[in-house]
Protein backbone atom coordinates (compact mmCIF):
# COMPACT_ATOMS: atom_id res chain seq x y z
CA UNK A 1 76.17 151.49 120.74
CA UNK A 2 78.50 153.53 118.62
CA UNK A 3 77.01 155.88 116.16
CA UNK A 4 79.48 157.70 113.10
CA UNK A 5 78.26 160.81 111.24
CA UNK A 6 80.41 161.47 108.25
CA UNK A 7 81.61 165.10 107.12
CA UNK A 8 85.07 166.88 105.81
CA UNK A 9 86.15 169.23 107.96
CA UNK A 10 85.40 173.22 106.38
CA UNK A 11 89.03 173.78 105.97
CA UNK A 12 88.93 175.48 102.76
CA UNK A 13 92.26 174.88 100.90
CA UNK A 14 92.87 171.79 102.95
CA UNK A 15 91.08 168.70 101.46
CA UNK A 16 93.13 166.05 103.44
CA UNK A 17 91.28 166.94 106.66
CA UNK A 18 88.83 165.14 107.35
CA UNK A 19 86.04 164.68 110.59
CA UNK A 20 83.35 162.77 111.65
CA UNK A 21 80.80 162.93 114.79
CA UNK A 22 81.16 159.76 116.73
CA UNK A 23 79.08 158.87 119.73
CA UNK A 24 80.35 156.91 122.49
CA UNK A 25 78.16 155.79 125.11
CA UNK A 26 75.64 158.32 123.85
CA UNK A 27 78.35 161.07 124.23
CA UNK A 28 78.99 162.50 120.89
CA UNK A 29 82.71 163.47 120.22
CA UNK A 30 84.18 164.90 117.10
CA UNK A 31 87.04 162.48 115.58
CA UNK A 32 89.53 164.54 113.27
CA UNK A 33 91.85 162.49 110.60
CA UNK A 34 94.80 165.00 108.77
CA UNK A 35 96.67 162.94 106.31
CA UNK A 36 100.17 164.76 105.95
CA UNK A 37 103.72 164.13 104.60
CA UNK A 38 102.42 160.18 103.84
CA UNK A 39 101.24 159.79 107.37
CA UNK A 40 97.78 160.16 109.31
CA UNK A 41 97.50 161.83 112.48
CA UNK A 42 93.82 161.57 114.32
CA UNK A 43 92.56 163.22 117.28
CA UNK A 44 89.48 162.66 119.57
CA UNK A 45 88.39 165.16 121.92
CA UNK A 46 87.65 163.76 125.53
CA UNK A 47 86.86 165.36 128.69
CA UNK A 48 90.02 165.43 129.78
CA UNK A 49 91.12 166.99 126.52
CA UNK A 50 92.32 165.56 123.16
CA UNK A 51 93.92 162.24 122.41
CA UNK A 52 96.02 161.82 119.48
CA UNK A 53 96.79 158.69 117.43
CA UNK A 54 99.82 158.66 114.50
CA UNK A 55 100.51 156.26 111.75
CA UNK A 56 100.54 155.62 107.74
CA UNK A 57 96.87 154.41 107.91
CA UNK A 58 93.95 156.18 109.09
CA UNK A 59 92.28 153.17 110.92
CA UNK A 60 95.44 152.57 112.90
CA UNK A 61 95.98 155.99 113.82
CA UNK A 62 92.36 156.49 114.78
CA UNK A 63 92.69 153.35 116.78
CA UNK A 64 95.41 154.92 118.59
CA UNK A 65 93.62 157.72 119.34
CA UNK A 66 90.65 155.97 120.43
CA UNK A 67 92.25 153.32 123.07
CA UNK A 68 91.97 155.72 125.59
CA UNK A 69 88.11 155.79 125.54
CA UNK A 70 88.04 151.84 124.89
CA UNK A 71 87.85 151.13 121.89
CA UNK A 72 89.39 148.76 119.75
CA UNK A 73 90.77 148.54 116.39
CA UNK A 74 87.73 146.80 114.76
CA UNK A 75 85.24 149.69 116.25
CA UNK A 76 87.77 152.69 115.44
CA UNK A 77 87.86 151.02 111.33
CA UNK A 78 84.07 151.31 111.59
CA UNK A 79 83.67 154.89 112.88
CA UNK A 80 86.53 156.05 110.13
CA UNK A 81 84.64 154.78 107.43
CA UNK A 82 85.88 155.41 104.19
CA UNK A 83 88.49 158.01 103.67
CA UNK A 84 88.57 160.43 100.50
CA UNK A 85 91.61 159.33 98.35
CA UNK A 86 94.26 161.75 97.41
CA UNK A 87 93.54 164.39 95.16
């Protein structure tokens, strides 16, 4: 079962971070999303430290960075979420 909690990031000036609490396999993990220069770079942290996933959309580059831990694209798009739009 794969649970998604929903919060930005406290990163003060920075409102394009975003992260969300994610539970795998009842392990929770924290899933961070940085939209910069155009581009989306997402991170997972794992046991074995974090993974890191890079593209122009969030759900793609949280997909990358979830494969490791087995999860597919349609999964990763539902533990994203919505994503704030540019301010």
């Amino acid at each position: 079962m794969i649970e998604t909690g929903a919060r930005p990031a406290d990163v003060g000036s920075r409102p394009s971070v975003e992260q969300r609490t994610i539970v795998i396999a009842g392990e929770e993990r924290t899933l961070r999303l940085l939209r910069f220069d155009g581009r989306w770079l997402a991170s997972v942290d794992t046991e074995h430290g974090p993974t890191l996933g890079a593209d122009h959309s969030p759900y793609l580059a949280a997909a990358r960075a979830l494969e490791p831990l087995g999860i597919g694209l349609a999964d990763a798009m539902a533990m994203v979420g919505p994503v704030r739009p540019r301010p």
